[in-house]
N, C-alpha and C. Protein backbone atom coordinates (compact mmCIF):
# COMPACT_ATOMS: atom_id res chain seq x y z
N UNK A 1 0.86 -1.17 0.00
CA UNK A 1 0.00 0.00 0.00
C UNK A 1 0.91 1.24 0.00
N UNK A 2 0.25 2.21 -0.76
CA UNK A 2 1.71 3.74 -1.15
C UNK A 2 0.55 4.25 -0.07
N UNK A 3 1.70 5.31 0.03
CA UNK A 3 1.45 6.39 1.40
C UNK A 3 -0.31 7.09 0.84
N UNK A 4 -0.20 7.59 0.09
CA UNK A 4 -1.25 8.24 -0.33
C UNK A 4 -2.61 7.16 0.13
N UNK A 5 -2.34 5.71 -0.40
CA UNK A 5 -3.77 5.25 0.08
C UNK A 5 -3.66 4.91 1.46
N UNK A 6 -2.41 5.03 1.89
CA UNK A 6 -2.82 4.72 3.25
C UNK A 6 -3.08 5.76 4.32
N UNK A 7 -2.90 6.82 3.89
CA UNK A 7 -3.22 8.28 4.38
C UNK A 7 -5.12 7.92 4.07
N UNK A 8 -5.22 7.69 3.16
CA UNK A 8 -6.80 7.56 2.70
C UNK A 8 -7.93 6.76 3.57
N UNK A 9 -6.66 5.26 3.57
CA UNK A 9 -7.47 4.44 4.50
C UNK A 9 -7.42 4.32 5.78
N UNK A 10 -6.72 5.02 5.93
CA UNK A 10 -6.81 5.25 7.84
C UNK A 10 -7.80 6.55 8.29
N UNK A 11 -7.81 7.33 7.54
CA UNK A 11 -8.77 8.59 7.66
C UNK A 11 -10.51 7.83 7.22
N UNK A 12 -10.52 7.17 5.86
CA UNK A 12 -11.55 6.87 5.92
C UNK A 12 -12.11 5.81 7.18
N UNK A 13 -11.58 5.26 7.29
CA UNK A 13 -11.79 3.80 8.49
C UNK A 13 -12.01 4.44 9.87
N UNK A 14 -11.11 5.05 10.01
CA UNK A 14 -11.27 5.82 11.41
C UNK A 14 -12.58 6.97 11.06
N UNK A 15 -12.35 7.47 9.87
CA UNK A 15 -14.32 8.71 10.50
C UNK A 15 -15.29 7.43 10.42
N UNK A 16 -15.53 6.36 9.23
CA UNK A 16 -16.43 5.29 9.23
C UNK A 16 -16.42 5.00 10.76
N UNK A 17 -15.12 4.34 11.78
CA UNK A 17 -15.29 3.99 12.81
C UNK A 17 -16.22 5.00 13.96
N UNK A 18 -15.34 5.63 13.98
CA UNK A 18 -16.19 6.83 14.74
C UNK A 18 -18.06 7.07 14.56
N UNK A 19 -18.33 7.34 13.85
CA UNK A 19 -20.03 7.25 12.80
C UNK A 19 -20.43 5.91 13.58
N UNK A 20 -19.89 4.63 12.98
CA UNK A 20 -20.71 3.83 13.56
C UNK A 20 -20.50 3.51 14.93
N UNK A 21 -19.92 3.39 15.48
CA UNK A 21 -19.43 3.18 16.89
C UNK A 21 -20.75 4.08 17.57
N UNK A 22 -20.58 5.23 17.24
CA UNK A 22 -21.35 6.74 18.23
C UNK A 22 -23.16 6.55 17.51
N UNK A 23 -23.10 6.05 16.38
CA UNK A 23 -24.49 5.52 16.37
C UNK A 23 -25.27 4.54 16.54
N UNK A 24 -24.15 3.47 16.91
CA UNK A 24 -24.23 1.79 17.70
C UNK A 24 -23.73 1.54 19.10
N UNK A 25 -23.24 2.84 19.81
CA UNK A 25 -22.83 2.47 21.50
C UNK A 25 -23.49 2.16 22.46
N UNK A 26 -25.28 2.52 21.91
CA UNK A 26 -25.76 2.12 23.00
C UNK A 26 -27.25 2.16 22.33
N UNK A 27 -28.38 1.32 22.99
CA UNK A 27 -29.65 1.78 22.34
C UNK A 27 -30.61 2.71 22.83
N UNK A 28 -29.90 4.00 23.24
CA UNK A 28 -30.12 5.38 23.03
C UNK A 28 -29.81 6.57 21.72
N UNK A 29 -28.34 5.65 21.64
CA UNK A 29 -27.78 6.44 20.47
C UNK A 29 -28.10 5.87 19.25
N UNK A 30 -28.71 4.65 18.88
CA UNK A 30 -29.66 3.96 18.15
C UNK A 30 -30.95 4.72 17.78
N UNK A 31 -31.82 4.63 18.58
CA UNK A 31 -32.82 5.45 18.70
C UNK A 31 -32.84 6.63 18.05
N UNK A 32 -31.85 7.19 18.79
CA UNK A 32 -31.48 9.01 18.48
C UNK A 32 -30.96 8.73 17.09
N UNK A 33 -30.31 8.36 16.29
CA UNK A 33 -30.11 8.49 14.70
C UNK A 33 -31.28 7.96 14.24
N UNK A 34 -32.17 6.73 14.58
CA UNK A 34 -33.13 6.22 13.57
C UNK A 34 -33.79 7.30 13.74
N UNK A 35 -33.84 7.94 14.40
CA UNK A 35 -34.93 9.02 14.85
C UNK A 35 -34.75 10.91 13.67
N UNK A 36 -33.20 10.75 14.23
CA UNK A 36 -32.98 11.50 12.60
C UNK A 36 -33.07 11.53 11.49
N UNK A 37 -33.17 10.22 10.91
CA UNK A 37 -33.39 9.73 10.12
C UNK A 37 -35.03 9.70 9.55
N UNK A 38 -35.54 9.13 10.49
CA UNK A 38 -37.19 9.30 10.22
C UNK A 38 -37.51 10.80 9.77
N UNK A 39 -37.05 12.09 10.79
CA UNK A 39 -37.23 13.38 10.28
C UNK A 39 -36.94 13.76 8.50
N UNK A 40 -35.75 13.13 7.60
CA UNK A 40 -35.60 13.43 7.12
C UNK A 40 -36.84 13.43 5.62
N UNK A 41 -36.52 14.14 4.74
CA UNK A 41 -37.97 14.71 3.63
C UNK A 41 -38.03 13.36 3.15
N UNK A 42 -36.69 12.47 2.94
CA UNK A 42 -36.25 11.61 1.53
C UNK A 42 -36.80 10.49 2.09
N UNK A 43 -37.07 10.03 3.37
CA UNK A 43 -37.05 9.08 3.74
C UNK A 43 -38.58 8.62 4.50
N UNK A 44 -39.23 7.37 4.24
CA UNK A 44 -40.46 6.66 4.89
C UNK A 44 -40.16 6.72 6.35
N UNK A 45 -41.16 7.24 7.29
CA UNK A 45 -40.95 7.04 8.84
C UNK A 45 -40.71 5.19 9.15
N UNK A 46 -41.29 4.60 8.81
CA UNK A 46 -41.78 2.75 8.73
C UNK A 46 -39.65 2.49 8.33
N UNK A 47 -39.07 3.09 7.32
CA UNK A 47 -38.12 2.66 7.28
C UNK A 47 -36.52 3.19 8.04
N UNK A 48 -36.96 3.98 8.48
CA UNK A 48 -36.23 4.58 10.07
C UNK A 48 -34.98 3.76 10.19
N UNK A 49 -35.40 2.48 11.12
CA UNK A 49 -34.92 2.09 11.77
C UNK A 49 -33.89 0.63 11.07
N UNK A 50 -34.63 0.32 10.15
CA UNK A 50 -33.72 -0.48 9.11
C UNK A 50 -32.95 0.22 8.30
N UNK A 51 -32.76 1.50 7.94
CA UNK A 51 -31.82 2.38 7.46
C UNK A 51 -30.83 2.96 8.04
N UNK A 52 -31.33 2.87 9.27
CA UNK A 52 -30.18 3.30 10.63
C UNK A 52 -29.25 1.66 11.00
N UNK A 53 -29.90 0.72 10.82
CA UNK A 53 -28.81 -0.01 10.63
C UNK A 53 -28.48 -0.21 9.49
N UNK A 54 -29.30 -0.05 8.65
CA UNK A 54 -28.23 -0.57 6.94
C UNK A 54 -27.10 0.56 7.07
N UNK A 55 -26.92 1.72 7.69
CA UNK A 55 -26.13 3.05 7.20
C UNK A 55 -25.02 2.41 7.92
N UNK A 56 -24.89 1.74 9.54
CA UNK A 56 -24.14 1.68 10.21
C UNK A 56 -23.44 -0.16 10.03
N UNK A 57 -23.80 -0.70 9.07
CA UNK A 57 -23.29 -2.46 9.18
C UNK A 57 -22.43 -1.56 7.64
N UNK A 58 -23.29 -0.96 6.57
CA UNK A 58 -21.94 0.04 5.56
C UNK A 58 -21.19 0.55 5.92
N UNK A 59 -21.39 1.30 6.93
CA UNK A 59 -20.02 1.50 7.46
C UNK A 59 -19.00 0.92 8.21
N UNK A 60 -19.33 -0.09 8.54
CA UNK A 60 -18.54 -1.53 8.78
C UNK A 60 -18.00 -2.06 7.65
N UNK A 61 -18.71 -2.62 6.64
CA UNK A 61 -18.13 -3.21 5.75
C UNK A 61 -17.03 -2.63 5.18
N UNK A 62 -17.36 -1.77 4.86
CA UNK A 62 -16.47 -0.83 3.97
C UNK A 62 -15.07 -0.32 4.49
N UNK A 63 -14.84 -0.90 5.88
CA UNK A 63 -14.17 -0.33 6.65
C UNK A 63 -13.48 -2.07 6.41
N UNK A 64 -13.95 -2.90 6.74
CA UNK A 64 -13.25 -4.44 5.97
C UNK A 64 -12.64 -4.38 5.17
N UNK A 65 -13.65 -4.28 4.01
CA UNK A 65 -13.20 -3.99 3.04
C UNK A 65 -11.91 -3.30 2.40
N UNK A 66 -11.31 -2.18 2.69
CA UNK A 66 -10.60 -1.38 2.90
C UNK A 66 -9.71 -1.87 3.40
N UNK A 67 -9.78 -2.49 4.46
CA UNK A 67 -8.70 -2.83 5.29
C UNK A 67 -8.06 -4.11 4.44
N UNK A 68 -9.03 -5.30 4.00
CA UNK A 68 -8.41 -6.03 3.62
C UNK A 68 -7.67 -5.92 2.10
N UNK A 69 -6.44 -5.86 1.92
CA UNK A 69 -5.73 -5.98 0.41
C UNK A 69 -6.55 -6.29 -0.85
N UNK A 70 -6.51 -7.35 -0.33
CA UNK A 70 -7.47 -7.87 -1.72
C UNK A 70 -8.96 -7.34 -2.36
N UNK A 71 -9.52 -6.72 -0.97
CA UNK A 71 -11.21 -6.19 -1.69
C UNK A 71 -10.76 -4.85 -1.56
N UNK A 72 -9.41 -4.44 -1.51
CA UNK A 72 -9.78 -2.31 -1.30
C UNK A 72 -9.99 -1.51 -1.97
N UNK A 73 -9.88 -1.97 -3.19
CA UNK A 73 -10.38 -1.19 -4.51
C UNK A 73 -12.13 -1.52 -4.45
N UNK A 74 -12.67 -2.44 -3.78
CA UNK A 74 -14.17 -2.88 -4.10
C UNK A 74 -14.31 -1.79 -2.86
N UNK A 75 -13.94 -1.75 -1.84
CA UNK A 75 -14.10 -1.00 -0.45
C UNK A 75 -14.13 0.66 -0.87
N UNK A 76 -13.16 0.82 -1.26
CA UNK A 76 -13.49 2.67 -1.84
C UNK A 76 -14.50 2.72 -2.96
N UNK A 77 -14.89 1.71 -3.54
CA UNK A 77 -16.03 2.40 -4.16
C UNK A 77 -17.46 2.11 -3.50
N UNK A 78 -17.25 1.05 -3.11
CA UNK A 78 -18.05 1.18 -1.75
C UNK A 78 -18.46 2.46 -1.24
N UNK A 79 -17.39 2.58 -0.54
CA UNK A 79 -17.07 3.70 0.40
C UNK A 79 -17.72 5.10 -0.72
N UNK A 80 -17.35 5.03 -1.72
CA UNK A 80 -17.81 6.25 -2.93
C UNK A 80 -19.29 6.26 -2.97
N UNK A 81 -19.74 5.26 -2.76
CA UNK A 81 -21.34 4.98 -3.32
C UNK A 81 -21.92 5.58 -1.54
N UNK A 82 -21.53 4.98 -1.11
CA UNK A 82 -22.11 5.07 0.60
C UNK A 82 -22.31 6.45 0.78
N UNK A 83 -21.03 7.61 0.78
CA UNK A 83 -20.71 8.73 1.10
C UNK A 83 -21.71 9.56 -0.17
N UNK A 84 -21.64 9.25 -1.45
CA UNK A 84 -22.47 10.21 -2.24
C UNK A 84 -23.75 9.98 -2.51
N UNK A 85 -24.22 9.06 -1.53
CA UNK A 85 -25.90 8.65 -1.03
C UNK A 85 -26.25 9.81 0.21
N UNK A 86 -24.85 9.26 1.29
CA UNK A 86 -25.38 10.57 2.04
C UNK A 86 -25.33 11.54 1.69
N UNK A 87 -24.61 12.02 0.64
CA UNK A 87 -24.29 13.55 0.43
C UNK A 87 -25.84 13.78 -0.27
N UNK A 88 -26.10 12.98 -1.32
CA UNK A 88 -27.60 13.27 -1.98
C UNK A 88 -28.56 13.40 -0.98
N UNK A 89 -28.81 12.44 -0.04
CA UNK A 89 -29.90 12.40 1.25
C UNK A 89 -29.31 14.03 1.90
N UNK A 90 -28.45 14.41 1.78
CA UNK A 90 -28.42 16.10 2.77
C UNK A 90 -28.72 16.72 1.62
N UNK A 91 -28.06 16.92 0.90
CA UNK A 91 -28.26 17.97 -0.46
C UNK A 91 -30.17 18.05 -0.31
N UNK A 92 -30.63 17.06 -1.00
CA UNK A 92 -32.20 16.66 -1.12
C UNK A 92 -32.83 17.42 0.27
N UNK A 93 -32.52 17.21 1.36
CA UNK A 93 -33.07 17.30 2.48
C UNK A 93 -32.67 19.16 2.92
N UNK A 94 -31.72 19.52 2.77
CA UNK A 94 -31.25 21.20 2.52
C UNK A 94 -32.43 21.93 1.66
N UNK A 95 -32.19 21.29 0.54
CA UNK A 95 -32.93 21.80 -0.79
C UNK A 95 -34.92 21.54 -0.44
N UNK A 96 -35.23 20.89 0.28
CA UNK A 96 -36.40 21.07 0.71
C UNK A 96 -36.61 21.56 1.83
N UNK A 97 -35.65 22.39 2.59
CA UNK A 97 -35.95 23.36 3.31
C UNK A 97 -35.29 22.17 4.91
N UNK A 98 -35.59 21.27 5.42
CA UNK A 98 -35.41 20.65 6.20
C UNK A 98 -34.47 20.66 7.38
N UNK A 99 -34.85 21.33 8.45
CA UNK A 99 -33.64 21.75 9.53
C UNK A 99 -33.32 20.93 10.41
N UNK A 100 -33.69 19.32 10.05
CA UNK A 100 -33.66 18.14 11.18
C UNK A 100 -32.22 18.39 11.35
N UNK A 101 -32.13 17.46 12.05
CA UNK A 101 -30.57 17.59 13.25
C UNK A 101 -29.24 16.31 12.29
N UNK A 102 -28.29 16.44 12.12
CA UNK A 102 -27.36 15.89 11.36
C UNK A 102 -26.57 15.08 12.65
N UNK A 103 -26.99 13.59 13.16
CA UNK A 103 -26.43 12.20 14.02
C UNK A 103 -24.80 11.69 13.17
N UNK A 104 -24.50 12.59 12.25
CA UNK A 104 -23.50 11.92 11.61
C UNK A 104 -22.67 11.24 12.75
N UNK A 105 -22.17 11.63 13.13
CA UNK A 105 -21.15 11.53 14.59
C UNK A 105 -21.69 11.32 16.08
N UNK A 106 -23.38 10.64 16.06
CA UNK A 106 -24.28 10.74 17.21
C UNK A 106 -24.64 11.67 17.89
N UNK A 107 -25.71 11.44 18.53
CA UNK A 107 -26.24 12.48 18.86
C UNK A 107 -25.76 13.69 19.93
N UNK A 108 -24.88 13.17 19.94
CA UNK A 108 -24.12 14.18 21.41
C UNK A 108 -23.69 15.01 19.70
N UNK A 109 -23.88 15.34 18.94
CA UNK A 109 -23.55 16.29 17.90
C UNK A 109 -24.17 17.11 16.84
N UNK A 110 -25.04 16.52 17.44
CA UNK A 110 -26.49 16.85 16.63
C UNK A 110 -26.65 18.05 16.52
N UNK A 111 -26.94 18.47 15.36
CA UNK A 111 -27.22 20.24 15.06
C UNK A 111 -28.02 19.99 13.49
N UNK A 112 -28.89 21.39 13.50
CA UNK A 112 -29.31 21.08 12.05
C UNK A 112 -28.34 20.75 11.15
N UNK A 113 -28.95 20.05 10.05
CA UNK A 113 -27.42 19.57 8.80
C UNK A 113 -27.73 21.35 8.06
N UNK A 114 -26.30 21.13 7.67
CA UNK A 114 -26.30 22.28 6.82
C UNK A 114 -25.03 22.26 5.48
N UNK A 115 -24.88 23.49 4.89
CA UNK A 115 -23.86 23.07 3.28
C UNK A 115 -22.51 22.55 4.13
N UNK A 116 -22.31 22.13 5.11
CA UNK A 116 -20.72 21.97 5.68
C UNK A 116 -20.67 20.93 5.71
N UNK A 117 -21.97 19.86 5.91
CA UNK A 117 -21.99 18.50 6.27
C UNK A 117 -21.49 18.36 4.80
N UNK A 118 -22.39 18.79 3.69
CA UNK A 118 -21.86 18.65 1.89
C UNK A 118 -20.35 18.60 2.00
N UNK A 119 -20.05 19.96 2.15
CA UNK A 119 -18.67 20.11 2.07
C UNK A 119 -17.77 19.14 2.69
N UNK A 120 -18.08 18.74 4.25
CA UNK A 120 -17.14 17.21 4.83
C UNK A 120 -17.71 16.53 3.59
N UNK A 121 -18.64 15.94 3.37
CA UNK A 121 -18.70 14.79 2.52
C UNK A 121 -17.87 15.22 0.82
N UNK A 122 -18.52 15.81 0.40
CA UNK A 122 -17.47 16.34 -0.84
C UNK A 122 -15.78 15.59 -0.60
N UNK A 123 -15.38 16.34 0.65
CA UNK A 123 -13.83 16.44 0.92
C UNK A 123 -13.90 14.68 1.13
N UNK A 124 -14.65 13.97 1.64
CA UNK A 124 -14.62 12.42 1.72
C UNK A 124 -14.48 11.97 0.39
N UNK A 125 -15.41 12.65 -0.19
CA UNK A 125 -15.36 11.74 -1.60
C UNK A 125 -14.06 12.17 -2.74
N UNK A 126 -13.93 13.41 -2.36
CA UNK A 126 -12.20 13.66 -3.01
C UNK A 126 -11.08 12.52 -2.49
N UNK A 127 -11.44 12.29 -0.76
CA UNK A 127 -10.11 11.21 -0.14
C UNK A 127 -10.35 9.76 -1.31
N UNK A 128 -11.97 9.57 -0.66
CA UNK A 128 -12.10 8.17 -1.61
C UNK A 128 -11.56 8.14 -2.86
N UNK A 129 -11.40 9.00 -3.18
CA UNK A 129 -10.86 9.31 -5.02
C UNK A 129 -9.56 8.66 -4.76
N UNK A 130 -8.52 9.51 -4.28
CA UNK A 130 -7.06 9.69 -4.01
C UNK A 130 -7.13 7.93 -3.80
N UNK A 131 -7.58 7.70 -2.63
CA UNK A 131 -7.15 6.62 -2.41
C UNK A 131 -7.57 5.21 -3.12
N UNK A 132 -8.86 5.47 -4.01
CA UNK A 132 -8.84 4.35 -4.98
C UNK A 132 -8.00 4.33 -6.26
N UNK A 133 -7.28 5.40 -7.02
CA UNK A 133 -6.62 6.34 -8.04
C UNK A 133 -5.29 5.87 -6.92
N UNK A 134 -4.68 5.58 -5.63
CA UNK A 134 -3.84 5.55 -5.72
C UNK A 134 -3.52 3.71 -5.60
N UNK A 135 -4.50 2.98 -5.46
CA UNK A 135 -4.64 1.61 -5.22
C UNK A 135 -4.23 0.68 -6.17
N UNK A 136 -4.74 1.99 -7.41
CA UNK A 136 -5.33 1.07 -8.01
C UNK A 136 -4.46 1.17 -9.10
N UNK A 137 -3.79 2.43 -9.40
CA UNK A 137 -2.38 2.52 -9.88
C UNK A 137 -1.04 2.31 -9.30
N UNK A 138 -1.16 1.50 -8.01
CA UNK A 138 0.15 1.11 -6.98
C UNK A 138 1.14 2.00 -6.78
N UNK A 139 0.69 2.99 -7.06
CA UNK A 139 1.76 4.21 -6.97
C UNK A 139 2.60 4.11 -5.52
N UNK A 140 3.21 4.56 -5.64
CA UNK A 140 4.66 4.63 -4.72
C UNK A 140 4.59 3.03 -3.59
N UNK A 141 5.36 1.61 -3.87
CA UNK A 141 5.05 0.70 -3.97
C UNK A 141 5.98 0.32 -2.80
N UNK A 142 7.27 1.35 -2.37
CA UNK A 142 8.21 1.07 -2.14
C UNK A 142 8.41 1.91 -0.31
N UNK A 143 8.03 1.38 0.50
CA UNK A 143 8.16 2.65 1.84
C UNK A 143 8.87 1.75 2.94
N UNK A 144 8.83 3.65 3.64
CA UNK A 144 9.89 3.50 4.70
C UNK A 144 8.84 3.32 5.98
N UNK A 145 9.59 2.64 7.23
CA UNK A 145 8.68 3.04 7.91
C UNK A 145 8.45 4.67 8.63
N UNK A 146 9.11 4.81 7.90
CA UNK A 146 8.82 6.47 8.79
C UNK A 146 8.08 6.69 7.90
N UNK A 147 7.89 6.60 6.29
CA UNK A 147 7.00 7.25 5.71
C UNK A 147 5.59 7.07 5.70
N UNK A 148 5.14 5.33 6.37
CA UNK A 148 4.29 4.56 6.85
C UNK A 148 3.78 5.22 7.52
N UNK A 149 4.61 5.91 8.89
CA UNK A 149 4.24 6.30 9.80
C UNK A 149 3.78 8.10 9.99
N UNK A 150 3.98 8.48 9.34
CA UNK A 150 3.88 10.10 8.50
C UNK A 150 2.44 9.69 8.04
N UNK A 151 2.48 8.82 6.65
CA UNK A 151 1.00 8.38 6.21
C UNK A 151 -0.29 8.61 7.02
N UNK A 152 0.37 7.29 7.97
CA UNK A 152 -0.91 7.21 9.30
C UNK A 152 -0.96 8.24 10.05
N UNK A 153 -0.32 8.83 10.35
CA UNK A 153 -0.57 10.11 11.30
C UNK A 153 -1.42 11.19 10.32
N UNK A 154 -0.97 11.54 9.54
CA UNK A 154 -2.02 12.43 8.67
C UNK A 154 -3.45 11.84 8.25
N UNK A 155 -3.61 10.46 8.13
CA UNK A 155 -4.62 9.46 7.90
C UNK A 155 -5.51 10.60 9.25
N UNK A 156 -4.80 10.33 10.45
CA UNK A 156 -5.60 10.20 11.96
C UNK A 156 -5.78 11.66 12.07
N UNK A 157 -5.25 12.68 11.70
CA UNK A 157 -5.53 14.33 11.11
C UNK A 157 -6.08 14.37 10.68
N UNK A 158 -6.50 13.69 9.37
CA UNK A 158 -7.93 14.31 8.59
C UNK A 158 -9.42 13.56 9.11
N UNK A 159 -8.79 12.58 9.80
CA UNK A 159 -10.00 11.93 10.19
C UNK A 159 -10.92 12.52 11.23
N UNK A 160 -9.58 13.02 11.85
CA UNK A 160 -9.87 14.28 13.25
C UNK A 160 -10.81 15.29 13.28
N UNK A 161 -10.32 15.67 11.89
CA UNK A 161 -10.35 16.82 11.58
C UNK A 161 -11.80 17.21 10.65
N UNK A 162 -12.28 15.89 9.94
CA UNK A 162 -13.77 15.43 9.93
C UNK A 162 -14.96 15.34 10.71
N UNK A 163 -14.25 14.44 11.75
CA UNK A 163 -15.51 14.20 12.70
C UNK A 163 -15.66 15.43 13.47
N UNK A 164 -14.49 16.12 14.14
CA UNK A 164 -14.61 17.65 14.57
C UNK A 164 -14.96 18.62 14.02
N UNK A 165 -15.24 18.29 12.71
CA UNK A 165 -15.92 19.44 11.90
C UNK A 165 -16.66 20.56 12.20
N UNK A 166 -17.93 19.76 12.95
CA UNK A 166 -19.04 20.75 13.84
C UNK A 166 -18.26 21.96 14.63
N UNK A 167 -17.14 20.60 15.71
CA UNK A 167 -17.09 21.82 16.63
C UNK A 167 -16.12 22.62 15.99
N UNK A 168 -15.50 22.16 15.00
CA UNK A 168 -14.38 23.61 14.05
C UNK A 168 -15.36 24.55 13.81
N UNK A 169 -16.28 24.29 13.16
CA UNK A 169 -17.05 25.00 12.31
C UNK A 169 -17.69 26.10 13.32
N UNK A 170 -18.45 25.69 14.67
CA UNK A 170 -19.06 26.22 15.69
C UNK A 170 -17.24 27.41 16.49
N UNK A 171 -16.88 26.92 16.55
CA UNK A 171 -15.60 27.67 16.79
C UNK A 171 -15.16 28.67 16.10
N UNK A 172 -15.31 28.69 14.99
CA UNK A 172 -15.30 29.66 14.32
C UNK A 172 -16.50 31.16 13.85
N UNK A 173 -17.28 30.38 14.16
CA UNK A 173 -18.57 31.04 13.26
C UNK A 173 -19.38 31.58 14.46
N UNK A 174 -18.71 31.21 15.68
CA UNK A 174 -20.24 31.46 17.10
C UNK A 174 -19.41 32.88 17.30
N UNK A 175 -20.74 33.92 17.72
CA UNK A 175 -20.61 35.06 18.46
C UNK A 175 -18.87 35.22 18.79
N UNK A 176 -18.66 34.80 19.69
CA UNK A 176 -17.55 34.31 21.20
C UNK A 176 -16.47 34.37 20.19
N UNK A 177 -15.93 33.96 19.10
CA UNK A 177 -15.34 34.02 18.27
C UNK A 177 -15.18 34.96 17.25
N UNK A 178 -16.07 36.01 17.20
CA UNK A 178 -15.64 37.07 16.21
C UNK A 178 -14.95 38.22 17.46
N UNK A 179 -14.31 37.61 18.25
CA UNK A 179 -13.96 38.97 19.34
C UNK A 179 -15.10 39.77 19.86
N UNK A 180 -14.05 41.05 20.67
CA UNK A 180 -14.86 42.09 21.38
C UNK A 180 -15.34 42.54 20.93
N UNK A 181 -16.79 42.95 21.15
CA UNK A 181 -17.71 43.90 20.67
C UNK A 181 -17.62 45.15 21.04
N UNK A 182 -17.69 46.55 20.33
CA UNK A 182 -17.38 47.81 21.06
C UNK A 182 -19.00 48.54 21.01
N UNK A 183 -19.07 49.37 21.79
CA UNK A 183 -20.54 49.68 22.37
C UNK A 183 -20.11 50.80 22.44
């Protein structure tokens, strides 16, 4: 595996991990996504709760997948199809006005979805790119372990740097953050 996909697949695996973990830890946090889910425009209330697990056993697989050598080219497109379903289910759900709450990361995160959730997903589906484009052309075939280890650490940065999105985004954009006000 060249650095590039493995920068890819440790970022993707780890936000997949994170997502399902925080929407499978407990059957509260179960609840609380099928429950987001039901709100949304695109989606049957009746199919809630079988979509809240189909979203979260995909994000398992794909995270297999990925991991294992042999299926990781089947795993990022996987992973491609998964991510630009959700991106359509927010886009769709924006575009009809819809201010339900975005469980991406469970509900301890919950805020209306808005164009940023697009934008993380966009930036997912650019990684998925890189890293099937780099799989799949074996590019750089030959590593060090330090460069292994560079890889994975930036893998665990962007992955970071995904699931924290909200609170980047809230950090930036809240009151408290544009400084002192003068009166």
């Amino acid at each position: 595996m060249g650095y590039v996909s493995l920068t890819c697949a440790v970022a993707l695996c780890l936000t997949f991990a994170v997502s399902a973990f925080s929407n499978a830890k407990s059957k509260a946090a179960f609840v609380a996504f099928a429950s987001a889910i039901r709100k949304l425009p695109v989606s049957r209330p009746q199919w809630a709760v079988p979509t809240a697990a189909l979203a979260i056993t995909s994000e398992m697989a794909c995270i297999f997948l990925v991991v294992v050598p042999r299926t990781r080219v089947l795993g990022y497109v996987a992973a491609f199809m998964l991510i630009a379903a959700y991106t359509a289910v927010i886009a769709i759900a924006l575009r009809r006005g819809s201010v339900g709450p975005c469980n991406c990361f469970g509900a301890g995160r919950a805020r209306p979805m808005s164009l940023v959730d697009v934008g993380r997903n966009a930036f997912l589906l650019v990684l998925v790119g890189f890293g099937l484009i780099s799989t799949v052309t074996g590019f750089s075939q030959h590593q060090s372990v330090l460069g292994m280890a560079i890889a994975s650490a930036v893998g665990i940065l962007l992955a970071g740097t995904v699931v924290l999105l909200d609170d980047l985004t809230w950090l930036f954009t809240s009151p408290a953050s544009a400084g002192p006000t003068r009166a």
